[in-house]
Protein backbone atom coordinates (compact mmCIF):
# COMPACT_ATOMS: atom_id res chain seq x y z
CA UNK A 1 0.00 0.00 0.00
CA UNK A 2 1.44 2.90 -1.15
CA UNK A 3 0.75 6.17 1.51
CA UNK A 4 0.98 9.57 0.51
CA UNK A 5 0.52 11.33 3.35
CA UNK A 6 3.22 13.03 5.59
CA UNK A 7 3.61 13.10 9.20
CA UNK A 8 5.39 16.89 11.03
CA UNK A 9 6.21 16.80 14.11
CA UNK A 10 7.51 20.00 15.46
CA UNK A 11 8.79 21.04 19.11
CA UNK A 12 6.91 24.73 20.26
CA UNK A 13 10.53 25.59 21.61
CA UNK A 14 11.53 28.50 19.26
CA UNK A 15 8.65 27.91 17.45
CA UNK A 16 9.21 31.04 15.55
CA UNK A 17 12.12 29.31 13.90
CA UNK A 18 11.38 25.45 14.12
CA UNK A 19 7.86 26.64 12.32
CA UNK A 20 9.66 27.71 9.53
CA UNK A 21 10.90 23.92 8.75
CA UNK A 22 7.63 23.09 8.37
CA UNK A 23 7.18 26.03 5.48
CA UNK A 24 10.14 24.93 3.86
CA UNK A 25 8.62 20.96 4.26
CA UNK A 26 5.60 22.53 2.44
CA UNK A 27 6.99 24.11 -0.27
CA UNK A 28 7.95 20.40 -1.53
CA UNK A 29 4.85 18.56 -0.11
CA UNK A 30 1.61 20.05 -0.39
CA UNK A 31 0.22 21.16 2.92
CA UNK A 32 -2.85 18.92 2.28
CA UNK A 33 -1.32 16.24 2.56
CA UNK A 34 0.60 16.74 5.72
CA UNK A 35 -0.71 16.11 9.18
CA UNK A 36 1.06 18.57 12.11
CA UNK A 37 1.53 17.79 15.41
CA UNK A 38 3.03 19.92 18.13
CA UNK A 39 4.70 18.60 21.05
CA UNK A 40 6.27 21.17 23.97
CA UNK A 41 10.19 19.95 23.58
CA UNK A 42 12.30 18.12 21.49
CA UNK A 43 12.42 15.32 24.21
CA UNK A 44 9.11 14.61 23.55
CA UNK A 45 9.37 13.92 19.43
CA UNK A 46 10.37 10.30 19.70
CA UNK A 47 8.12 8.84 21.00
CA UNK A 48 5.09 10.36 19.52
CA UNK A 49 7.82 9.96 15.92
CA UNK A 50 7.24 6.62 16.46
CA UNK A 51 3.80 6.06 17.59
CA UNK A 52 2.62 8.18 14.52
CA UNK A 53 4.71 5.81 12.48
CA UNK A 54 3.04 2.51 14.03
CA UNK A 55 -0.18 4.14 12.69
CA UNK A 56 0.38 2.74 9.30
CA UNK A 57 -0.71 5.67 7.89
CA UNK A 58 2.60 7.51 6.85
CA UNK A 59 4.81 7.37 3.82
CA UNK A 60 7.28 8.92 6.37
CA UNK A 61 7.57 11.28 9.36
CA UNK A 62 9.96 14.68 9.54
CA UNK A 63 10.56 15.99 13.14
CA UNK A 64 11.71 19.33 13.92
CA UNK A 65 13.65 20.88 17.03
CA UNK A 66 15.77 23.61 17.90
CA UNK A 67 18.08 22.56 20.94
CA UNK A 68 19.83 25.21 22.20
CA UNK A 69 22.83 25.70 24.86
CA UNK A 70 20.32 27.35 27.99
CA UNK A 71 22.65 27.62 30.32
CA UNK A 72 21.23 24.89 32.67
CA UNK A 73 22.14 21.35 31.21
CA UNK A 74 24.13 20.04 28.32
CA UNK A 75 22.36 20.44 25.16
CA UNK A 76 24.15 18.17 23.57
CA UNK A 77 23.19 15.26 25.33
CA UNK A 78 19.13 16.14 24.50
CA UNK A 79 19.95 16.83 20.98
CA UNK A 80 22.15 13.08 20.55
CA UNK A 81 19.39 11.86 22.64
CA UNK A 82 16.55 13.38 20.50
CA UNK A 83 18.33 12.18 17.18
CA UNK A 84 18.98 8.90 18.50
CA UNK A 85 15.13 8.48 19.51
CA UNK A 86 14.16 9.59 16.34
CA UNK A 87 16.23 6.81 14.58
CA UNK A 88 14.94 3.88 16.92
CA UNK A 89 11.96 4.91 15.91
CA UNK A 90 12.57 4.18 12.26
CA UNK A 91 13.92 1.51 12.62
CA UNK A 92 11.83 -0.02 15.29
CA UNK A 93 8.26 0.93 12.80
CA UNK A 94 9.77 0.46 9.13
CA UNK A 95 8.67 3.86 8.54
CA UNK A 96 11.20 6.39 7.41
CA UNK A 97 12.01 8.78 10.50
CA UNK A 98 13.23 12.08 9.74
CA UNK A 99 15.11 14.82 11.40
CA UNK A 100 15.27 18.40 10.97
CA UNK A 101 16.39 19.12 14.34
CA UNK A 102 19.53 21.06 14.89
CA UNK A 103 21.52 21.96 17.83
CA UNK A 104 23.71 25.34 16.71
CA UNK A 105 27.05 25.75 18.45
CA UNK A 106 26.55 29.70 18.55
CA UNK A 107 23.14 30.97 19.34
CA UNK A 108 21.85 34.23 20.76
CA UNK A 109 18.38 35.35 21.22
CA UNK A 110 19.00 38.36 18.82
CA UNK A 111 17.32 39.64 15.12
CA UNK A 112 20.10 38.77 13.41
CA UNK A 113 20.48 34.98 14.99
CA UNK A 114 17.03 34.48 14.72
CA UNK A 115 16.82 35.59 10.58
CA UNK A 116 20.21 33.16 10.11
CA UNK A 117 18.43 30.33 11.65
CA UNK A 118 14.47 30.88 10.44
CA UNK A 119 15.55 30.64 7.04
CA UNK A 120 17.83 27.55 7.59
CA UNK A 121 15.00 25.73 9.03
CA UNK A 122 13.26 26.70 5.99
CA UNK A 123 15.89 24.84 4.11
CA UNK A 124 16.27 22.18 6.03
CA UNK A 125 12.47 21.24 6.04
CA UNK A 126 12.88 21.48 2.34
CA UNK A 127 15.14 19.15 2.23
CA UNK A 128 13.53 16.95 4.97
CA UNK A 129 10.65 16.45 2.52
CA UNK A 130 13.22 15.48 -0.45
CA UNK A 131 14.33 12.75 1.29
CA UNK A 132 10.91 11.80 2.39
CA UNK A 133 9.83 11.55 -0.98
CA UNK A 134 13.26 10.39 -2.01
CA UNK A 135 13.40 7.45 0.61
CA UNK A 136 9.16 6.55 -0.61
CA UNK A 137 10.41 6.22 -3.93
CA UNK A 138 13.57 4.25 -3.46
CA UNK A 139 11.61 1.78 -0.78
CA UNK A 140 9.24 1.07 -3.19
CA UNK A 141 12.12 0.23 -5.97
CA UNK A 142 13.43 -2.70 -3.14
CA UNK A 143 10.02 -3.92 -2.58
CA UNK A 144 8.92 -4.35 -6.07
């Protein structure tokens, strides 16, 4: 059965840059055929990533995050943790598990930092939904 119908999962951290990943997903994949769902963090994407996926009802699922350095813990270890759920999930549903979530090693909370990184989100969700598509086709090469 061949799905065509996209799964974007998005964390409301920064969500006026991680939202933009989900424009640039859209410019490649039509919006109508895209469901959205938000989730409050980027710890929180696997597991819904892969209980989305075990719906059967996605050609693949994108999941976007901006982890930043707060201060208070070592981002790092949420954003290898995050990118490492995200994988598991693939792998652990047969549905292709995508990740558009990016840990910057220089971030600050100003206009110019926040343009840079909105429109790189925008590109990355672009090419988030080229692989989707990409991956869809080349799955259905090996199956046939």
């Amino acid at each position: 059965m061949t799905h065509t119908r996209y799964a974007f999962i998005k964390a409301n951290w920064h969500s006026e840059i991680v939202d933009r990943a989900l424009d640039g997903f859209c410019e490649v994949i039509p919006a109508d055929q895209v469901d959205v769902f938000d989730v409050p963090g980027a710890f929180e994407m696997p597991l819904l990533a892969r209980d989305v996926a075990r719906s059967g009802r996605y050609a693949a699922v994108a999941a976007a995050a901006f982890v930043v350095d707060g201060g208070i813990y070592r981002h790092e270890f949420v954003a290898q943790a995050v990118v490492n759920g995200l994988m598991q999930a693939g792998l652990e549903t047969d549905v292709p598990v995508l990740s558009v979530s990016l840990t910057p090693h220089v971030y600050q909370e100003t206009d110019h930092h926040q343009a840079i990184y909105r429109e790189h989100f925008v590109q990355k969700g672009r090419e988030a939904a080229e692989a989707a598509l990409a991956v869809a086709k080349l799955r259905l090469t090996v199956a046939a």
